[in-house]
N, C-alpha and C. Protein backbone atom coordinates (compact mmCIF):
# COMPACT_ATOMS: atom_id res chain seq x y z
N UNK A 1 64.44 -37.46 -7.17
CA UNK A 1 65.25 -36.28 -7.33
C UNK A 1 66.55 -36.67 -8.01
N UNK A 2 67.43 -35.74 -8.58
CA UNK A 2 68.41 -35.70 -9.17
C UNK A 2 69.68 -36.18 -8.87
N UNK A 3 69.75 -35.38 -7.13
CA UNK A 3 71.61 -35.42 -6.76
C UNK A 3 71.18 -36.77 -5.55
N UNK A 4 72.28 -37.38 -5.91
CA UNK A 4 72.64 -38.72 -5.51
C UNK A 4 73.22 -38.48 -3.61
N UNK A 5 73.41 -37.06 -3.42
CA UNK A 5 73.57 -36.99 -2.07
C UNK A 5 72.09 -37.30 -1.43
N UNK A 6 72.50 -37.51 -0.27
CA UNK A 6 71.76 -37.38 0.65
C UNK A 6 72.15 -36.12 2.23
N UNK A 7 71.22 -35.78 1.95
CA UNK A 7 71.50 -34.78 3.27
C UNK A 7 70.21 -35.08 3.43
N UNK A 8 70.37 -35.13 5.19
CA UNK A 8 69.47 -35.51 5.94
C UNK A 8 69.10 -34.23 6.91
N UNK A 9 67.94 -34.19 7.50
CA UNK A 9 67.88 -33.12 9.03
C UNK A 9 69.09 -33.83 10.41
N UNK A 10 69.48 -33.07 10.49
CA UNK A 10 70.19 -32.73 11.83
C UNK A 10 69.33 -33.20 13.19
N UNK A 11 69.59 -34.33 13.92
CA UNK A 11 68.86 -34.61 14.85
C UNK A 11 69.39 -33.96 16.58
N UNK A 12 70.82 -33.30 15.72
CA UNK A 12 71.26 -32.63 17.26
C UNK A 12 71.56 -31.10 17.18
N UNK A 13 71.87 -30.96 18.27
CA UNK A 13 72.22 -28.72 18.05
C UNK A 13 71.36 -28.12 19.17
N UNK A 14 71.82 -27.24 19.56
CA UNK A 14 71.91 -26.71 21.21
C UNK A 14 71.61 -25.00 20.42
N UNK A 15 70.45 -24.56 21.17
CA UNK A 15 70.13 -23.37 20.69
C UNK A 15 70.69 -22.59 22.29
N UNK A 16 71.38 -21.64 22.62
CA UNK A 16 71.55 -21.26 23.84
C UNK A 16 71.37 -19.86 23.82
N UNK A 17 70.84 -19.33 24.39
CA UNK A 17 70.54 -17.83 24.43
C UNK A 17 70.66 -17.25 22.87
N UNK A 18 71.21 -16.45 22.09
CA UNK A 18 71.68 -16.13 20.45
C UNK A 18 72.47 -16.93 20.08
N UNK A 19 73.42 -17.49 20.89
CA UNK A 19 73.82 -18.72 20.08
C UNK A 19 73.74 -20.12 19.48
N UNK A 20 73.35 -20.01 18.06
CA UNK A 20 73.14 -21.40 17.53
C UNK A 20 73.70 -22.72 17.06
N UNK A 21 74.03 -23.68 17.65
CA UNK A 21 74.60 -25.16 16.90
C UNK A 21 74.15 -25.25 15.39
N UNK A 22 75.20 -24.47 14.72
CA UNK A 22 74.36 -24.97 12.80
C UNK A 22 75.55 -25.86 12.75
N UNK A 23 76.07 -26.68 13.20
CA UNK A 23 77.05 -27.58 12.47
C UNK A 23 76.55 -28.61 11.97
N UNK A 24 75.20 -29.03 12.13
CA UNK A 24 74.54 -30.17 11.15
C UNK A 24 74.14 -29.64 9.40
N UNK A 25 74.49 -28.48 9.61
CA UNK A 25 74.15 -27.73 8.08
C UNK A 25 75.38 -27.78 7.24
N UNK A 26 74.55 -28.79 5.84
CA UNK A 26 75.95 -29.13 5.11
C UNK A 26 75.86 -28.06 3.76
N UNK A 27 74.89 -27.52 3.48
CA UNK A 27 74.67 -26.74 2.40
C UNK A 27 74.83 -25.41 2.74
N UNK A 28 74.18 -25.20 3.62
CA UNK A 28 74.62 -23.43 4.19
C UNK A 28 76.31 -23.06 4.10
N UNK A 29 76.33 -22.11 3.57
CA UNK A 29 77.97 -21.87 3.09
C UNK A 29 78.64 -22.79 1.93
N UNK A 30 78.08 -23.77 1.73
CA UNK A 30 78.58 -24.53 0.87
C UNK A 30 78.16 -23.78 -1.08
N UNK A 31 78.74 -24.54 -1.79
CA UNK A 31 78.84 -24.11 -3.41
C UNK A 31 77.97 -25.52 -3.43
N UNK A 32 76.66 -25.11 -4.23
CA UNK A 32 76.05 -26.44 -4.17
C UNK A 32 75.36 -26.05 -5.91
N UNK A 33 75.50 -26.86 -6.67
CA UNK A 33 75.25 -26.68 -8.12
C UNK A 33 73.87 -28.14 -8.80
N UNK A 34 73.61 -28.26 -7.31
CA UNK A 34 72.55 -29.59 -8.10
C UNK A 34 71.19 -29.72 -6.93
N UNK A 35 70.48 -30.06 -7.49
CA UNK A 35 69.21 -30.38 -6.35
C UNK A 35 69.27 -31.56 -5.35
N UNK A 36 69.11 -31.47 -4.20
CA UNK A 36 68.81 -31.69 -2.92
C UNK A 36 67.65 -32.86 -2.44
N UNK A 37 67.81 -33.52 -1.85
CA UNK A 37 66.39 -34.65 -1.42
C UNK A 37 65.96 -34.42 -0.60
N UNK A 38 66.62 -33.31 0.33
CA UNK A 38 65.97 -33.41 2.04
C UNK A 38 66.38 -32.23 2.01
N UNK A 39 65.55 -31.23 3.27
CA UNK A 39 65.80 -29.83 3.77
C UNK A 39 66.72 -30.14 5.19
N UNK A 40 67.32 -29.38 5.45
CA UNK A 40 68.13 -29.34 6.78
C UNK A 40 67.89 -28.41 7.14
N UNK A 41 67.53 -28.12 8.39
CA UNK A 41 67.49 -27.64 9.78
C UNK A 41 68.19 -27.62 10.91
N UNK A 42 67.19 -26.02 11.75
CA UNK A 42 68.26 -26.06 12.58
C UNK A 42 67.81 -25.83 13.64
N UNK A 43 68.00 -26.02 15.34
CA UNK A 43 67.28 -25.71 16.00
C UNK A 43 66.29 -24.59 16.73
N UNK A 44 64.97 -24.52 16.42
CA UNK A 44 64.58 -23.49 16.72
C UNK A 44 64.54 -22.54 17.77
N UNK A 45 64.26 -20.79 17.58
CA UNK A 45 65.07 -20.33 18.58
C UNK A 45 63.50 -20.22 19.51
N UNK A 46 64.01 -19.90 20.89
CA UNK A 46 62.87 -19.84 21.88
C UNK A 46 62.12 -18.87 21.44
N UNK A 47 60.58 -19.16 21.50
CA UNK A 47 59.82 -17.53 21.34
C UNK A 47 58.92 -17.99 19.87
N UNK A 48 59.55 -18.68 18.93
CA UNK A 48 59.35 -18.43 17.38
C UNK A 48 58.09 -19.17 17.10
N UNK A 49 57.43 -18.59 16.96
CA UNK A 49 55.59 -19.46 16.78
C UNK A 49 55.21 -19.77 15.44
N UNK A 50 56.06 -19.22 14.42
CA UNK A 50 55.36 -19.19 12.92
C UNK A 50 56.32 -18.57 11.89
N UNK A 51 56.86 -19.82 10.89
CA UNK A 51 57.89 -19.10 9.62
C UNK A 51 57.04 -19.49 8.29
N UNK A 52 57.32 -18.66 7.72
CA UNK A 52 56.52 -18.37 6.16
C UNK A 52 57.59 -18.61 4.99
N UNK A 53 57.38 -19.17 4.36
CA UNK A 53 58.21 -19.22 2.84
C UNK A 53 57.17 -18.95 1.93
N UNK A 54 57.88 -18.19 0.95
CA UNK A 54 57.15 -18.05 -0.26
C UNK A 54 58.12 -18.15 -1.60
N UNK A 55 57.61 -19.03 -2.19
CA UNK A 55 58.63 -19.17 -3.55
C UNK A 55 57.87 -18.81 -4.77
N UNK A 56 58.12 -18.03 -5.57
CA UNK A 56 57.30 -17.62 -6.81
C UNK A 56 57.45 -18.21 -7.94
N UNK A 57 58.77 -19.42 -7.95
CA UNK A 57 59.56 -19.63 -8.76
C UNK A 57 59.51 -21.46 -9.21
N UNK A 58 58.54 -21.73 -8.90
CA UNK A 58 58.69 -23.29 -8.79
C UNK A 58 58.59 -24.04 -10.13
N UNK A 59 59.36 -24.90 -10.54
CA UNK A 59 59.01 -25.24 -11.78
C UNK A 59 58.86 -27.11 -11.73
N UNK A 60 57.94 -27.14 -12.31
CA UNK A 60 58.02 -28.52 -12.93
C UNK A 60 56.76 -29.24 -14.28
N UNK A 61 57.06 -30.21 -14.27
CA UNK A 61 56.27 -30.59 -15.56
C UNK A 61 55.20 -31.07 -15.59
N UNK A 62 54.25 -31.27 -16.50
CA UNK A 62 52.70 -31.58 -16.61
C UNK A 62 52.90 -32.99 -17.35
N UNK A 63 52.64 -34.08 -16.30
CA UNK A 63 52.63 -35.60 -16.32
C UNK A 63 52.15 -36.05 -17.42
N UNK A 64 50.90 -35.17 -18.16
CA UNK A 64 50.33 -35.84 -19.15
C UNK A 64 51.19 -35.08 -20.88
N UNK A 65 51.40 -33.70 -21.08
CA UNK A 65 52.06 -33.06 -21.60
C UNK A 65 53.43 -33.05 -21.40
N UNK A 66 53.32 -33.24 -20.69
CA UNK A 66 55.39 -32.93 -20.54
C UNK A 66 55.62 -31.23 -20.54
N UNK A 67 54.49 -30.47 -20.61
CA UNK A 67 55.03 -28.76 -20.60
C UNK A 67 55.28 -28.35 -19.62
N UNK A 68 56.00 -27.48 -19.35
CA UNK A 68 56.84 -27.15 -18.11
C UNK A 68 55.00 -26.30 -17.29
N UNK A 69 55.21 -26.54 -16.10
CA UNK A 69 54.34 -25.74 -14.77
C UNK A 69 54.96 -24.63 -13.91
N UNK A 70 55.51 -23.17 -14.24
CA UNK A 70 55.27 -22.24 -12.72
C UNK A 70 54.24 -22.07 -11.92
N UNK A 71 55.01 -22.23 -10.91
CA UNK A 71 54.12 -22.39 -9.71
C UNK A 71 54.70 -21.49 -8.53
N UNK A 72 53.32 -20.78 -7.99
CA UNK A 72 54.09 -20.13 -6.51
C UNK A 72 53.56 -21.34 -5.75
N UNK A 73 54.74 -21.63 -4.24
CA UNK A 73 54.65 -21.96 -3.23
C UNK A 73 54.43 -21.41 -2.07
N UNK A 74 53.79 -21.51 -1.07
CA UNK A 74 53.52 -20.76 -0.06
C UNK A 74 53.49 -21.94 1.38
N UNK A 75 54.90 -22.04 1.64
CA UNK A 75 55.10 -23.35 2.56
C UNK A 75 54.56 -22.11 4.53
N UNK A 76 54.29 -22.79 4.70
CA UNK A 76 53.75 -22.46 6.48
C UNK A 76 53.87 -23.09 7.26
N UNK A 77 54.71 -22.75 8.56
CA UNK A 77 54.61 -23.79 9.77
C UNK A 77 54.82 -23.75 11.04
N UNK A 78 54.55 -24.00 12.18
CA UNK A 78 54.48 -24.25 13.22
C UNK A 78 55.52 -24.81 13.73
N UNK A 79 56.42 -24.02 14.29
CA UNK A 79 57.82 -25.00 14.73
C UNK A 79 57.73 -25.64 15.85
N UNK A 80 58.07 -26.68 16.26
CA UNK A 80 58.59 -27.36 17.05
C UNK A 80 59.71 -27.13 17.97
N UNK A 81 60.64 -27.72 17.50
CA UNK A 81 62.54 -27.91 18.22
C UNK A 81 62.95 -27.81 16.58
N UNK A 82 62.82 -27.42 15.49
CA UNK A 82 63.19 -27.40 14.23
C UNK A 82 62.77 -26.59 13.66
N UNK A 83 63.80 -25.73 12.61
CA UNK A 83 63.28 -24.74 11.76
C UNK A 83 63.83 -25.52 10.49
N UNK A 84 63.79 -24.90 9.37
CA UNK A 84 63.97 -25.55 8.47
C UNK A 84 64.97 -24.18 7.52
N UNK A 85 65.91 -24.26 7.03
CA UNK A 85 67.38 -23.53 6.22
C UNK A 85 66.57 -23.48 5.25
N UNK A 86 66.94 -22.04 4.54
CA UNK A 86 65.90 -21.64 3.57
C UNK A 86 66.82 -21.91 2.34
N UNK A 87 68.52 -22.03 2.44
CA UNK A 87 68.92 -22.43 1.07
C UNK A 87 68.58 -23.55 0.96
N UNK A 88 68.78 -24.52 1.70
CA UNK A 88 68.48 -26.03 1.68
C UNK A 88 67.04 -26.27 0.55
N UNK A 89 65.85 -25.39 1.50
CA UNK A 89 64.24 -25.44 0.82
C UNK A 89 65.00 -25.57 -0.66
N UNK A 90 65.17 -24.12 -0.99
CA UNK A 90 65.56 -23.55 -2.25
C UNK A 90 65.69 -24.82 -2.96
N UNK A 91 67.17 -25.43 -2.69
CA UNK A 91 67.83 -26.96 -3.34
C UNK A 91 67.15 -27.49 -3.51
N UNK A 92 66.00 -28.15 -2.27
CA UNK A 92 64.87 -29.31 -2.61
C UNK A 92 63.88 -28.64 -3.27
N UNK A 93 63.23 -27.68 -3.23
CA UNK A 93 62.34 -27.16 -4.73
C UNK A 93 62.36 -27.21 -5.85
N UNK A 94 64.18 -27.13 -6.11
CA UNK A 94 65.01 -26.84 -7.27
C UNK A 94 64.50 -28.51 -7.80
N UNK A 95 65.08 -29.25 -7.52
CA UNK A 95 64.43 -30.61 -7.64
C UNK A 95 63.42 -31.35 -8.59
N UNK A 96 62.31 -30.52 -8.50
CA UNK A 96 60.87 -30.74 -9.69
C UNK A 96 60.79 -30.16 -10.50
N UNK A 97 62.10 -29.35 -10.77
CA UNK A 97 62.08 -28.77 -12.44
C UNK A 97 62.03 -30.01 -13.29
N UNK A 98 62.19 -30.56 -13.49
CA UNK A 98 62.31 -31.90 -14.46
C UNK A 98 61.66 -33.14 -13.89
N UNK A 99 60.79 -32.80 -13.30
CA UNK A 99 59.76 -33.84 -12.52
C UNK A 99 58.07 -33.63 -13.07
N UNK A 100 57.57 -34.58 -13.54
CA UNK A 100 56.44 -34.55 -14.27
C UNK A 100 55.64 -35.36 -12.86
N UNK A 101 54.47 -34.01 -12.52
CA UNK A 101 53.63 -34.38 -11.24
C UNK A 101 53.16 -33.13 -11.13
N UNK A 102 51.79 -33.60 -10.85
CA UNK A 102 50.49 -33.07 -10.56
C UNK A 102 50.51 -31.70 -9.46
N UNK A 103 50.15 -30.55 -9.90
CA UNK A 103 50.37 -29.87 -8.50
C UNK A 103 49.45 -30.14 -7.41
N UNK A 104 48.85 -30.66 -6.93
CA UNK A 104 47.99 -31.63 -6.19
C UNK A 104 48.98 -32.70 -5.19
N UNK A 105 49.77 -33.73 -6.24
CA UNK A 105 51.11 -34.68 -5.53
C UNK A 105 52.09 -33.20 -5.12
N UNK A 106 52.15 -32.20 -5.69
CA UNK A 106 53.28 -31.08 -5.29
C UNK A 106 53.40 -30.82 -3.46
N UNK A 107 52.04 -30.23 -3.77
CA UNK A 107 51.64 -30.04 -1.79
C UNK A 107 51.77 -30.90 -0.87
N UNK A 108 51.49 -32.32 -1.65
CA UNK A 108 51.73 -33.38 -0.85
C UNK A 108 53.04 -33.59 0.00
N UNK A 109 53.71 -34.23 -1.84
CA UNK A 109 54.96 -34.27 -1.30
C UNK A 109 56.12 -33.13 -0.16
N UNK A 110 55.53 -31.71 -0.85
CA UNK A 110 56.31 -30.75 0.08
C UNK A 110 55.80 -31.03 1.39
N UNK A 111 54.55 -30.85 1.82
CA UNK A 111 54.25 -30.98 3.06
C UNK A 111 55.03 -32.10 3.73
N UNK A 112 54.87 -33.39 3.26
CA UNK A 112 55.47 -34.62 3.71
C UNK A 112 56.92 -34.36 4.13
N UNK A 113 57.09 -33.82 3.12
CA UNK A 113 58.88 -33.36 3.32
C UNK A 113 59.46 -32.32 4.66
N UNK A 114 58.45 -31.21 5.09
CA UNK A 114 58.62 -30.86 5.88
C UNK A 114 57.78 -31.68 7.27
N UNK A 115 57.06 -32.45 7.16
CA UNK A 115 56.73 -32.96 8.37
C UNK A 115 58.10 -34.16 8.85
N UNK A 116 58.28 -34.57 7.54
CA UNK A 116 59.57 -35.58 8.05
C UNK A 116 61.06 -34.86 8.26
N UNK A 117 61.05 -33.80 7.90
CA UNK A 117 62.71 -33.35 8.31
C UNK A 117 62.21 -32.17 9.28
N UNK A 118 61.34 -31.44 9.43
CA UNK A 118 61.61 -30.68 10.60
C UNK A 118 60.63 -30.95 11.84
N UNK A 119 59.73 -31.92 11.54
CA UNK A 119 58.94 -32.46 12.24
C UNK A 119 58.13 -31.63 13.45
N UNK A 120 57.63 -30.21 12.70
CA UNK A 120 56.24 -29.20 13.05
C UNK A 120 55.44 -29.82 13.65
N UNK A 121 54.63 -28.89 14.89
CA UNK A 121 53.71 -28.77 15.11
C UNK A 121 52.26 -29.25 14.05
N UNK A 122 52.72 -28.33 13.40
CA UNK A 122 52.20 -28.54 11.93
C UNK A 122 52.48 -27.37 10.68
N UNK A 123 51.98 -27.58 9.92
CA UNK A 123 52.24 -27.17 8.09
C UNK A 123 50.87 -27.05 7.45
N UNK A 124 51.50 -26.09 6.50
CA UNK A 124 50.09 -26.10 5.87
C UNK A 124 51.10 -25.37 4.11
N UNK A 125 50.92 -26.23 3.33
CA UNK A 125 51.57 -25.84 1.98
C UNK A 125 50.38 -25.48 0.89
N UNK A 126 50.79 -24.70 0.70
CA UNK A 126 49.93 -23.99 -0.73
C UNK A 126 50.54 -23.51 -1.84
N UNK A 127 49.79 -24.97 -2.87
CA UNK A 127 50.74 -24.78 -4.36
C UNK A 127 50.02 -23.65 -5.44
N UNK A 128 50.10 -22.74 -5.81
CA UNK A 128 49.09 -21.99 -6.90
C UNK A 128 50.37 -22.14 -8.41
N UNK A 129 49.21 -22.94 -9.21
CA UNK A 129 50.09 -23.23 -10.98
C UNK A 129 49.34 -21.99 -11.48
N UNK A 130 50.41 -21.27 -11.99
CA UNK A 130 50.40 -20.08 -13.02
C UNK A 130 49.24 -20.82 -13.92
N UNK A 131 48.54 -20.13 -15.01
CA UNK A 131 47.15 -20.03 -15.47
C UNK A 131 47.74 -21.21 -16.84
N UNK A 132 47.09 -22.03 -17.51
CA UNK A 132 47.54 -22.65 -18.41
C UNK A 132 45.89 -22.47 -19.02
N UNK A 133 45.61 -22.59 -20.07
CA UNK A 133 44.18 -22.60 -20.85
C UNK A 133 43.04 -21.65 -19.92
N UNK A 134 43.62 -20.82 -19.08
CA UNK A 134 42.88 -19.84 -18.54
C UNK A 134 42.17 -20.40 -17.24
N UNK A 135 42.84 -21.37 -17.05
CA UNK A 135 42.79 -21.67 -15.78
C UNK A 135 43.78 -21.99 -14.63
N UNK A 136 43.85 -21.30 -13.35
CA UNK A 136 44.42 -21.53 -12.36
C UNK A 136 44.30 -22.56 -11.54
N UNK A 137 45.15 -22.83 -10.88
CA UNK A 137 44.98 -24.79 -9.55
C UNK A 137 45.53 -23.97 -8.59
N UNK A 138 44.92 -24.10 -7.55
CA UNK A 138 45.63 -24.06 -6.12
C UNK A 138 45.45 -25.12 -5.05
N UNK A 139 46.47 -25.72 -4.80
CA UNK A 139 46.08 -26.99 -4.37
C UNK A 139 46.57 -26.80 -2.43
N UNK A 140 46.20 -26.95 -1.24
CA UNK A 140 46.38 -27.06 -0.20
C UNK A 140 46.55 -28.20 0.67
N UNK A 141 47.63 -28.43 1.50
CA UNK A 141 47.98 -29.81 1.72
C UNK A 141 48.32 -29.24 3.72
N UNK A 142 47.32 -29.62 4.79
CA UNK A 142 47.52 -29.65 5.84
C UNK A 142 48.11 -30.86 6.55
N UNK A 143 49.26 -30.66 7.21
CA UNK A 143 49.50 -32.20 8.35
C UNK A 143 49.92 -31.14 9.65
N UNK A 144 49.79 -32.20 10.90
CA UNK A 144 49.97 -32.24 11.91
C UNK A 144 49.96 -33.29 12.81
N UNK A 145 50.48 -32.95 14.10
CA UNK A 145 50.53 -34.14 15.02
C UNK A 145 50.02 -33.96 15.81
């Protein structure tokens, strides 16, 4: 990835009745103008069985061509004690615009990414690449513990 920060997940934060510990969140509220290596999170609230992302917007490049890839994402998961900040996602998506890789390694890596920073139940990521020579990829990447 691009930006030389590192932001990491938040390994502490006290969810108490509606009130939430986000003080491990360094991007939320922040002016952030570059892509991200890690998602941050926050602790999940009691009750919450299942959050959905959908990104329509994903871009990156074709390893063998170099031509740019849109791609929808369709990240899914099973929370734990961790949810995962949806500007944060945003940042680390933002990321593989200028990254030449397979949408196949895409699911991977996203999945990986959310098993290591919010550390789910489980995930289930689904990459679909917009149509190139009249054909579509949808690639699916399950982990769990």
């Amino acid at each position: 990835m691009e930006s030389t920060d590192q932001i990491t997940a938040s390994a502490t934060g006290v969810s108490t009745g509606t009130t939430t510990d986000t003080s491990g969140l360094r991007v939320l509220g922040a002016t952030v103008r570059h892509a991200i290596d890690h998602v941050e999170v926050f602790p999940a609230p009691a009750g919450i069985s299942s959050v959905k992302f959908t990104n329509e917007e994903l871009n990156s490049m074709c390893p063998v061509t170099e031509q740019p890839d849109l791609s929808t994402v369709v990240i899914e998961y099973t929370p734990d004690q961790w949810c995962i900040e949806s500007k944060s996602l945003k940042l680390y998506l933002w990321g593989f615009r200028n990254r030449a890789v397979f949408a196949e390694a895409l699911a991977v890596e996203i999945a990986d990414e959310v098993m290591a920073s919010a550390r789910p139940k489980a995930v289930s990521v689904t990459v679909t690449q917009a149509p190139r020579g009249g054909i579509e990829v949808e690639t699916v990447c399950h982990r769990h513990h």
